[in-house]
C-alpha atoms as a PDB file:
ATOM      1  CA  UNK A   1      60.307 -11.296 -14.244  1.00  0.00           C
ATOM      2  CA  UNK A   2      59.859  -8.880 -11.693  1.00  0.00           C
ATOM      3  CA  UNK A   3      63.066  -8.491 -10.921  1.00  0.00           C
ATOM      4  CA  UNK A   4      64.261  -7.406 -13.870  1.00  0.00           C
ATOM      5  CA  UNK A   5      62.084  -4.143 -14.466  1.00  0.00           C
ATOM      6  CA  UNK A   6      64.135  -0.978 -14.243  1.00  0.00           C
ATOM      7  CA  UNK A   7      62.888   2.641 -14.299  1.00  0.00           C
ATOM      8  CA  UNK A   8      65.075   4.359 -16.718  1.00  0.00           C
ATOM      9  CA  UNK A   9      66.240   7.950 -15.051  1.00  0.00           C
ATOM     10  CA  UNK A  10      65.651  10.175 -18.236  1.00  0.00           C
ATOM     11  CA  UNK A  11      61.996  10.099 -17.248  1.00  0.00           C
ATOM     12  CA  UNK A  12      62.889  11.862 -13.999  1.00  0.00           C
ATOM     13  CA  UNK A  13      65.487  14.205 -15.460  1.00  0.00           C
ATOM     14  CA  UNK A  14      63.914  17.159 -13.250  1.00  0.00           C
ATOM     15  CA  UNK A  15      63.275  15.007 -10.231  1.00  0.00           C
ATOM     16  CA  UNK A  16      66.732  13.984 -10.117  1.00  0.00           C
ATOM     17  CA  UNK A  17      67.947  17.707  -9.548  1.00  0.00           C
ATOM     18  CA  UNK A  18      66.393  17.675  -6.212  1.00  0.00           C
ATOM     19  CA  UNK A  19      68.327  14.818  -4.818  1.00  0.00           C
ATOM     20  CA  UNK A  20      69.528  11.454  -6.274  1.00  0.00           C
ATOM     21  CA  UNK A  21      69.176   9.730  -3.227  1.00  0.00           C
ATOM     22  CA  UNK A  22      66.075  10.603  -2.716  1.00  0.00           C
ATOM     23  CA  UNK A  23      64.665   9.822  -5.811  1.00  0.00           C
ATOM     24  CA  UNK A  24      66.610   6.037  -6.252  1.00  0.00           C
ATOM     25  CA  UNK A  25      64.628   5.544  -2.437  1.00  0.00           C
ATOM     26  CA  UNK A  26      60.920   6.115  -3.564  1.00  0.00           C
ATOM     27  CA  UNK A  27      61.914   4.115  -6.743  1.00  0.00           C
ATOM     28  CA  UNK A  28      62.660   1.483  -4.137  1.00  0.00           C
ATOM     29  CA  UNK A  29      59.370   2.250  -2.351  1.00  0.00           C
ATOM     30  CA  UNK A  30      57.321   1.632  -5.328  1.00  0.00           C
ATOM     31  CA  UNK A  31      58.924  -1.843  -6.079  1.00  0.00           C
ATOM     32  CA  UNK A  32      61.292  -1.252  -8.999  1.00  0.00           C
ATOM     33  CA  UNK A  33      64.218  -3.749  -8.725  1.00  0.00           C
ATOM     34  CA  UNK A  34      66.545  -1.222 -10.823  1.00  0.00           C
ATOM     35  CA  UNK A  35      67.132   2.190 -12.724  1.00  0.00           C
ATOM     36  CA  UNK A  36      69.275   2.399 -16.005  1.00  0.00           C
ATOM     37  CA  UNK A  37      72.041   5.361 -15.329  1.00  0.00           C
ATOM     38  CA  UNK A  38      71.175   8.199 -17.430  1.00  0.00           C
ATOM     39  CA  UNK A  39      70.173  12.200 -17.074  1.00  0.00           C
ATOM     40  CA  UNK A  40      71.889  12.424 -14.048  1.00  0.00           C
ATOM     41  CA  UNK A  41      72.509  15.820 -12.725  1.00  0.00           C
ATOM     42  CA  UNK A  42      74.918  18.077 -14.599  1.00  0.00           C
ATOM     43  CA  UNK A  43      78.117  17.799 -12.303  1.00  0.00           C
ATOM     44  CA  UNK A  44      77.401  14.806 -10.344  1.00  0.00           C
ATOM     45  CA  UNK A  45      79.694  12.323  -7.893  1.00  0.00           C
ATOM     46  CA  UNK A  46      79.726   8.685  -9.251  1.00  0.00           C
ATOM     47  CA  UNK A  47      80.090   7.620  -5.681  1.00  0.00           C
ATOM     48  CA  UNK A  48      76.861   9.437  -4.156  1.00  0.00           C
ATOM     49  CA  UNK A  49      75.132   7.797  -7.420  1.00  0.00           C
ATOM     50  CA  UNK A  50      76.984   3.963  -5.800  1.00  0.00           C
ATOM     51  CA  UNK A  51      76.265   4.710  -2.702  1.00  0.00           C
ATOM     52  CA  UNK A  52      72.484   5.101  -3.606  1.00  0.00           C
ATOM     53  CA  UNK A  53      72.088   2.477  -5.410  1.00  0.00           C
ATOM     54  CA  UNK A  54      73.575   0.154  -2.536  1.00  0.00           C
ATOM     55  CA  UNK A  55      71.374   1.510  -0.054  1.00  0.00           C
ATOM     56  CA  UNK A  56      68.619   1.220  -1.692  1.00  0.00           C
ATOM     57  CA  UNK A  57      69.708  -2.707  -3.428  1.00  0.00           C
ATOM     58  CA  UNK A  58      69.148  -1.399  -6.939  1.00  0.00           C
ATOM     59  CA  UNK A  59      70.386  -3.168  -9.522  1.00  0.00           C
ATOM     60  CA  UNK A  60      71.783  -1.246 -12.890  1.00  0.00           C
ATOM     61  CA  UNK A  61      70.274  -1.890 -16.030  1.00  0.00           C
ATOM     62  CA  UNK A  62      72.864  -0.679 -18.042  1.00  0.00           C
ATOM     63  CA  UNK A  63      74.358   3.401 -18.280  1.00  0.00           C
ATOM     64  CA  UNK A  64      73.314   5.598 -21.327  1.00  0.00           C
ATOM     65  CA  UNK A  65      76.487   7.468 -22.250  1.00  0.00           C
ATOM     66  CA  UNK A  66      77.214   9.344 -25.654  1.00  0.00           C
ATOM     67  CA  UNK A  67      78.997   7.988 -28.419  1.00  0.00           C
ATOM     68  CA  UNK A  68      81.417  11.316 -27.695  1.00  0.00           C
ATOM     69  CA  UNK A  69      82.121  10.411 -24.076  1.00  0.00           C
ATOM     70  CA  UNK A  70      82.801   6.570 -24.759  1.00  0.00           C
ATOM     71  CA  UNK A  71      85.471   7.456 -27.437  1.00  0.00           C
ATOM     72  CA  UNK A  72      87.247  10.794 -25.199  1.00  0.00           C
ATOM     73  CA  UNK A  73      86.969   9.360 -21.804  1.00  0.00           C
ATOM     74  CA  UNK A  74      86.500   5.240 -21.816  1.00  0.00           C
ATOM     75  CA  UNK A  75      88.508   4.149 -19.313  1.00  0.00           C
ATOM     76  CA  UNK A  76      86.218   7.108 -17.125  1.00  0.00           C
ATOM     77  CA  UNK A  77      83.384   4.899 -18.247  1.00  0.00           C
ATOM     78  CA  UNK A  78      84.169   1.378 -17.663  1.00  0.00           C
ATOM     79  CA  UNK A  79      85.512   2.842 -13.884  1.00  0.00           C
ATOM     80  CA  UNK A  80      81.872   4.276 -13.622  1.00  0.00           C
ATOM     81  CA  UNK A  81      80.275   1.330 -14.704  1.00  0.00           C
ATOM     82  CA  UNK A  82      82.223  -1.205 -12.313  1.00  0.00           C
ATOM     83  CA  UNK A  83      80.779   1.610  -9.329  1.00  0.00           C
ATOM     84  CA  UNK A  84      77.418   0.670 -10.615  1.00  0.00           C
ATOM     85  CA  UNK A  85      78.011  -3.017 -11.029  1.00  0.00           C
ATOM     86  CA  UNK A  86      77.051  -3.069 -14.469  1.00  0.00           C
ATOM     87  CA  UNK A  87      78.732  -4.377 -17.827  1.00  0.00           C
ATOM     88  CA  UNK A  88      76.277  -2.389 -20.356  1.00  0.00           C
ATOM     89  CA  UNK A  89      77.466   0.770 -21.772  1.00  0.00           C
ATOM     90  CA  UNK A  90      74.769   2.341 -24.245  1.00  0.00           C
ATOM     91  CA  UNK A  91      74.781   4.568 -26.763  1.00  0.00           C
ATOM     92  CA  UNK A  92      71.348   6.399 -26.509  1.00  0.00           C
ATOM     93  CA  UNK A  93      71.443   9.020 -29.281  1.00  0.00           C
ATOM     94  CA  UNK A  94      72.952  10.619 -32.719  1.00  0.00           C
ATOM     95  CA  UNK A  95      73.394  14.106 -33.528  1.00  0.00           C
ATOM     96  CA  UNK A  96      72.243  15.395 -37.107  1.00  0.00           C
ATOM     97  CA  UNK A  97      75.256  14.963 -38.768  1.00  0.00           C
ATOM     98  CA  UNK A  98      75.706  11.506 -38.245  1.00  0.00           C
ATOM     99  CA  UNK A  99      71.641  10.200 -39.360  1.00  0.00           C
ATOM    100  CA  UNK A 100      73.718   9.558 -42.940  1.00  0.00           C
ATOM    101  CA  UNK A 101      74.156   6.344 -45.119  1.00  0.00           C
ATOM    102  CA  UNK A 102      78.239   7.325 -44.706  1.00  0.00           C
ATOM    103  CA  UNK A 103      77.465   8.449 -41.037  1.00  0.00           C
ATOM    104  CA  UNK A 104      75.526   4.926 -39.901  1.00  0.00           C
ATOM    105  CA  UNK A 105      78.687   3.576 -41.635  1.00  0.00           C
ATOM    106  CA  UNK A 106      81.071   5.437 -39.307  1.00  0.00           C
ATOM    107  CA  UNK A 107      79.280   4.825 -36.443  1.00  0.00           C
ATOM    108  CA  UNK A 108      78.854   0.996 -36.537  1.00  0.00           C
ATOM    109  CA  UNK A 109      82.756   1.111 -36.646  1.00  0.00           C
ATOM    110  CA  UNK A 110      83.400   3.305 -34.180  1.00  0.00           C
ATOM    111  CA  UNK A 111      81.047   1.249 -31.748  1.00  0.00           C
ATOM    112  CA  UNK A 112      82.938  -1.509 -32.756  1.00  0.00           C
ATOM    113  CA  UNK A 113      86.099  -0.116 -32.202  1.00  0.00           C
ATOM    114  CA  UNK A 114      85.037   0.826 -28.488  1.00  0.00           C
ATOM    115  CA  UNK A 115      83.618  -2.370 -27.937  1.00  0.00           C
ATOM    116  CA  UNK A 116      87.150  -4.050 -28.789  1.00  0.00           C
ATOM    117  CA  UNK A 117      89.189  -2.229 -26.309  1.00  0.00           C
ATOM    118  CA  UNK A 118      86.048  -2.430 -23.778  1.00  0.00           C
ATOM    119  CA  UNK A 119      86.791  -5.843 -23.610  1.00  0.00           C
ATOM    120  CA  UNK A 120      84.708  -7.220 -20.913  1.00  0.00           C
ATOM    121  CA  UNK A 121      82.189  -5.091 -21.346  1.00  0.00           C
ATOM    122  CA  UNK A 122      78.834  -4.975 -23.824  1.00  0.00           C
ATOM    123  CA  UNK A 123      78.292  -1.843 -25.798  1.00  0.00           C
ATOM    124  CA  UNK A 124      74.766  -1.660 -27.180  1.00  0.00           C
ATOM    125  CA  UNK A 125      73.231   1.236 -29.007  1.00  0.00           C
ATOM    126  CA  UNK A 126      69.225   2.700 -28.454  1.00  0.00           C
ATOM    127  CA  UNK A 127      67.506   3.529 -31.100  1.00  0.00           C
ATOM    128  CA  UNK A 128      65.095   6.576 -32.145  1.00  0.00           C
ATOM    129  CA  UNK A 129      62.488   6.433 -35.103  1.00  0.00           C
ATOM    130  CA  UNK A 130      65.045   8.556 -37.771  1.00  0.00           C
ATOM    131  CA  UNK A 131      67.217   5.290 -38.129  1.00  0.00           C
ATOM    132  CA  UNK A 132      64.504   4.143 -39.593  1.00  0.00           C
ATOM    133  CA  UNK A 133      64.018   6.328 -42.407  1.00  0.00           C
ATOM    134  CA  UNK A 134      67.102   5.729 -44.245  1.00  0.00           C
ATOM    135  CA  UNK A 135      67.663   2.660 -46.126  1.00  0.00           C
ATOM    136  CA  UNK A 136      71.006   0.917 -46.436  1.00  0.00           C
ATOM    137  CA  UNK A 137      72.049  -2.495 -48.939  1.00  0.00           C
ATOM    138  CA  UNK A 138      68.097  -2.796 -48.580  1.00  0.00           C
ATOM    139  CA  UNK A 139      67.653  -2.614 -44.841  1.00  0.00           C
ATOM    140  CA  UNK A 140      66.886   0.502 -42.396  1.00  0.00           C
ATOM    141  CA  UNK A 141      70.095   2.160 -41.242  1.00  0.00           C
ATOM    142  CA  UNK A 142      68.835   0.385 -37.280  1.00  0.00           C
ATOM    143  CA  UNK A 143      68.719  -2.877 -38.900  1.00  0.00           C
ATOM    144  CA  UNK A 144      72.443  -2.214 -40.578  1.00  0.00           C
ATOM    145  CA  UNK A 145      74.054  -0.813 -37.008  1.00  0.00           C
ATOM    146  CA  UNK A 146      72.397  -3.700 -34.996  1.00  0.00           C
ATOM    147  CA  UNK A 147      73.451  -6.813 -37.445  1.00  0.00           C
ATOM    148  CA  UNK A 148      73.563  -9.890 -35.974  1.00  0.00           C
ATOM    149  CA  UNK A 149      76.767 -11.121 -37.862  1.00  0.00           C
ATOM    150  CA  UNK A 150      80.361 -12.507 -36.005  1.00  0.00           C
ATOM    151  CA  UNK A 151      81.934  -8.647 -37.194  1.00  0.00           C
ATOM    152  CA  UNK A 152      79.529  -6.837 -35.370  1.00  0.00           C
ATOM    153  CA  UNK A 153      79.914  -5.972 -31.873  1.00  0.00           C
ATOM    154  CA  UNK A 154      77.263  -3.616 -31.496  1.00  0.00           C
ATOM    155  CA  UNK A 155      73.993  -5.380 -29.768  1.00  0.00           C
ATOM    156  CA  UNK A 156      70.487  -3.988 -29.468  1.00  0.00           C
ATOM    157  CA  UNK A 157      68.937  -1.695 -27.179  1.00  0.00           C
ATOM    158  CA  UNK A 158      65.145  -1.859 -29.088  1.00  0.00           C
ATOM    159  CA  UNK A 159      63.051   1.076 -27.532  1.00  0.00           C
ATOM    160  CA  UNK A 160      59.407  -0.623 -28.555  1.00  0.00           C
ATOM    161  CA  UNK A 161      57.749   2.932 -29.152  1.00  0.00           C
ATOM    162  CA  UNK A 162      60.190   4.402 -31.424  1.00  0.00           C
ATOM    163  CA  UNK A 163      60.299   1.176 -33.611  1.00  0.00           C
ATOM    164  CA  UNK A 164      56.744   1.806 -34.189  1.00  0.00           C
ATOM    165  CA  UNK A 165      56.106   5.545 -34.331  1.00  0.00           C
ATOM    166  CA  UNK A 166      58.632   4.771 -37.414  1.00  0.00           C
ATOM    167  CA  UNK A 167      56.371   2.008 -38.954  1.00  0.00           C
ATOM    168  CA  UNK A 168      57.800  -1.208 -37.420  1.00  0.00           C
ATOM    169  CA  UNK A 169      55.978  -3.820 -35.939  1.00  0.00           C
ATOM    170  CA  UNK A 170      58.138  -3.769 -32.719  1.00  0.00           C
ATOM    171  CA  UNK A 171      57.384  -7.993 -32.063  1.00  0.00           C
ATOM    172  CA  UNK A 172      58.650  -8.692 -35.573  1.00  0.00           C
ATOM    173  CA  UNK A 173      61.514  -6.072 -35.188  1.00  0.00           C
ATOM    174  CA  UNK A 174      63.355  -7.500 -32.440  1.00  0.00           C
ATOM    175  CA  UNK A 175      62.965 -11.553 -33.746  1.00  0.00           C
ATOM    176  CA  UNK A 176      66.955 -11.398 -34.827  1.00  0.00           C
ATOM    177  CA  UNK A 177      68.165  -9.788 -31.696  1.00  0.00           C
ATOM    178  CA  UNK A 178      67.873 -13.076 -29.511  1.00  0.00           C
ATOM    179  CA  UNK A 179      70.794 -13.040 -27.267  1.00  0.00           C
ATOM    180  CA  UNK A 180      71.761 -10.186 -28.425  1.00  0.00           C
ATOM    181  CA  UNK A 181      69.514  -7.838 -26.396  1.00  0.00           C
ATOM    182  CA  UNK A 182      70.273  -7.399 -23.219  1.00  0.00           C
ATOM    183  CA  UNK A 183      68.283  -4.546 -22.213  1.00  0.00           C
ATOM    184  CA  UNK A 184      65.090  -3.694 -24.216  1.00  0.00           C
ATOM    185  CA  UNK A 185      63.415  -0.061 -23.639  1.00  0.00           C
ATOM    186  CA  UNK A 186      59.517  -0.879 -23.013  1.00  0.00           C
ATOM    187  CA  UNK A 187      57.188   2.291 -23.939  1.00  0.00           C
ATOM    188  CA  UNK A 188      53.849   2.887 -24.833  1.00  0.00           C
ATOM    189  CA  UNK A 189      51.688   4.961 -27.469  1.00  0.00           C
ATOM    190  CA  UNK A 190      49.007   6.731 -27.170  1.00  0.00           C
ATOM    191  CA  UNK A 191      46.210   5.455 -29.306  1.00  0.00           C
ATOM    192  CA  UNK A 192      44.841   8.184 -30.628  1.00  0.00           C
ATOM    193  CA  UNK A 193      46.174  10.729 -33.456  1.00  0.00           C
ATOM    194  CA  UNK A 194      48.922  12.413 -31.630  1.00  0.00           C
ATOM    195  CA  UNK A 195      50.380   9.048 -30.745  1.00  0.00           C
ATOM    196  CA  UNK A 196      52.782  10.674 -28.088  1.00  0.00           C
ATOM    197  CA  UNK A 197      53.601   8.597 -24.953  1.00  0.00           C
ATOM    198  CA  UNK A 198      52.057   6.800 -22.458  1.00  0.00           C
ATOM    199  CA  UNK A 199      52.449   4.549 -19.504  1.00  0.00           C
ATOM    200  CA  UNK A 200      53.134   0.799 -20.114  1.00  0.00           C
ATOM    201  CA  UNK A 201      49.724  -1.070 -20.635  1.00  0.00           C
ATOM    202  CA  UNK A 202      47.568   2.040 -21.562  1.00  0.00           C
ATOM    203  CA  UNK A 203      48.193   2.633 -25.034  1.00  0.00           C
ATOM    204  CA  UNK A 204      48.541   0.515 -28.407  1.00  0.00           C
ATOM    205  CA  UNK A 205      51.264  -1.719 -28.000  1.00  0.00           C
ATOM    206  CA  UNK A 206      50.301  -5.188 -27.283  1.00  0.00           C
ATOM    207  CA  UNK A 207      53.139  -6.097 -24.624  1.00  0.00           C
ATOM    208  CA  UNK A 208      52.725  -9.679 -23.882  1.00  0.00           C
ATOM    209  CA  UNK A 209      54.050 -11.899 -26.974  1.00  0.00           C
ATOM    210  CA  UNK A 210      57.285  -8.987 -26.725  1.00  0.00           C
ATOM    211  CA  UNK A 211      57.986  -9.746 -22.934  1.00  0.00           C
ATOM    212  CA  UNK A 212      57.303 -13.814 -23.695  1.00  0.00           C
ATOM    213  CA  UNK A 213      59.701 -13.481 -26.571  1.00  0.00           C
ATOM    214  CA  UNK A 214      62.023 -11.754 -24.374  1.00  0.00           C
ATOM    215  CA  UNK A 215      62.062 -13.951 -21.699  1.00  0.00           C
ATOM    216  CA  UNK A 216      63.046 -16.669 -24.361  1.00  0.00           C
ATOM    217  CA  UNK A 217      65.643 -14.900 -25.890  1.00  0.00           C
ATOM    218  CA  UNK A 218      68.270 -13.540 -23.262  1.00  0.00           C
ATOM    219  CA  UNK A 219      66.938 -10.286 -22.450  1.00  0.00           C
ATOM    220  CA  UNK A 220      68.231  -9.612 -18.850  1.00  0.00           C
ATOM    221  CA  UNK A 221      66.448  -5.775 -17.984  1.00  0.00           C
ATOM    222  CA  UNK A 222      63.235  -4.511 -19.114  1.00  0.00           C
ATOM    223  CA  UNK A 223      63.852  -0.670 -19.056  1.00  0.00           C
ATOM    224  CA  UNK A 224      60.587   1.584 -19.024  1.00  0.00           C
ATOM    225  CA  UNK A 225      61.476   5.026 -20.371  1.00  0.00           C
ATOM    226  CA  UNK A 226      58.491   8.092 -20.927  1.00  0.00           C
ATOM    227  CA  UNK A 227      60.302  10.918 -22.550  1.00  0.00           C
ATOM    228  CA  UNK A 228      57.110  13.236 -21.741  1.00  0.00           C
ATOM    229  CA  UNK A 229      54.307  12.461 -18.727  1.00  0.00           C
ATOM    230  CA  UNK A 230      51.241  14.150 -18.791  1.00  0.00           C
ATOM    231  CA  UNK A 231      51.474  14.630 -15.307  1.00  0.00           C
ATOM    232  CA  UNK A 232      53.926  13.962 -12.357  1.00  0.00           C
ATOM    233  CA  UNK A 233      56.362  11.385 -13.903  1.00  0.00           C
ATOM    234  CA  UNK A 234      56.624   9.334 -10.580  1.00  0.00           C
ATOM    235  CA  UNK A 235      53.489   8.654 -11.068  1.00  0.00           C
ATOM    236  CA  UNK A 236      53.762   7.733 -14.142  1.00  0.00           C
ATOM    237  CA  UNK A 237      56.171   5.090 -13.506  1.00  0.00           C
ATOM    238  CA  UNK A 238      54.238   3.837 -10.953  1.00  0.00           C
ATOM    239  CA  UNK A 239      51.295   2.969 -13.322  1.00  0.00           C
ATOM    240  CA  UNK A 240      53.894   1.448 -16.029  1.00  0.00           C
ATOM    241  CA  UNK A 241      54.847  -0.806 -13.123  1.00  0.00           C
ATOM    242  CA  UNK A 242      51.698  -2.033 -11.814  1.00  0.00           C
ATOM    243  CA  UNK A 243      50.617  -3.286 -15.588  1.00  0.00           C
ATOM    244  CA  UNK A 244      53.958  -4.592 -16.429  1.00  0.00           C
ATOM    245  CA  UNK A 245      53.388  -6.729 -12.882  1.00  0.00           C
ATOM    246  CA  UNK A 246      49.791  -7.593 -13.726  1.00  0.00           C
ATOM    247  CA  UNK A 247      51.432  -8.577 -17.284  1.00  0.00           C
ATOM    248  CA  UNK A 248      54.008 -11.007 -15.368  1.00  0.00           C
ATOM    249  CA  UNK A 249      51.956 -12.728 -13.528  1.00  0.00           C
ATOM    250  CA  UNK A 250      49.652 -13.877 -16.131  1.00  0.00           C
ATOM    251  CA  UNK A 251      52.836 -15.184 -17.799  1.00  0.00           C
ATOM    252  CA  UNK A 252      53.451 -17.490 -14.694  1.00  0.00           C
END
């Protein structure tokens, strides 16, 4: 299982402006086997990103790019993703306008419609907690974008602490997304009041049945996101990956 955790780069936003090189090599260092592509420096060159990641043998869990960029510049996208060796184009975020019954509506189609002429390639969308707050035919506007049906193209991308800072159970939430979750986005809560973030294995959320479930059901990247750190976010990766190790081997 170990090779399969990935630290995903929004947590080092600010890092990354000192160097991507630098950064991808003490990811290395601390024993991550990949990074998912996303919050990379404003004006970047695909190739220094490729070259890093070969030099360092990361693997790429996937690219976070927004629904905007997938629809204006695709072919840009599925040329960046072959540089990265990877087949999993995400869509990480909605604006406003869009967190509508008619807007969820829009947007499952127009993932779908990327997803057809990305042939080849799996689009998956990542959730927040504010899909979760409006209801659609009886299910949350997540649960309508990520159906599991034959018309859908648009597979999951659960981010665990999201799910249940919007009142999900995250181990029930992702039961219908096996084989149909690639990557899955593992973050903590704090458990306390302010239930904010924290690293993997210190907080509330009971990880083990979720990775044992996701080990059983197609899940090929386990990417650890922490949108805020309360300190120096390397090292707050570095904790997330010691428990998730701890965590997998108990599960051998």
């Amino acid at each position: 299982m170990q090779e399969k955790f990935a630290a995903q780069l929004f947590t080092l936003r600010e890092e990354l402006k000192r160097g991507i090189a630098p950064v991808f090599k003490e990811l290395k260092q601390m024993g991550w086997a990949g990074v998912q592509i996303s919050a990379l420096p404003e004006g970047y060159d695909p190739d220094e990103v490729a070259a890093a990641l070969k030099e360092n043998q990361l693997g790429t869990a996937g690219m976070h790019i927004s629904l905007q960029r997938m629809e204006e510049d695709l072919s840009g996208v599925l040329q960046e993703a072959d540089l990265y060796n990877t087949k999993d184009i995400v869509c990480p975020f909605l604006p406003e306008s869009l967190r509508t019954v008619k807007g969820y509506k829009e947007v499952r189609s127009r993932l779908n419609r990327i997803a057809e002429d990305a042939f080849g390639y799996r689009i998956s969308y990542h959730n927040h907690n504010f899909e979760l707050a409006t209801t659609m035919d009886g299910k949350t506007a997540l649960e309508y974008l990520l159906e599991p049906s034959e018309d859908n193209r648009v597979l999951a991308e659960v981010d665990l602490y999201w799910v249940k800072k919007g009142g999900g159970d995250p181990l029930a939430f992702i039961q219908p997304y096996k084989n149909r979750m690639p990557i899955i986005h593992l973050k903590d809560m704090t458990d306390d009041e302010e239930e904010t973030f924290a690293e993997v294995g210190t907080g509330k959320i009971d990880f083990a049945p979720i990775l044992r479930w996701c080990e059983r059901s197609g899940v090929e990247w386990y990417a650890v996101e922490q949108d805020k750190c309360p300190g120096d976010p390397m090292q707050s990766l570095e904790i997330s990956l010691k428990n998730l190790n701890q965590l997998a081997l108990q599960m051998q």
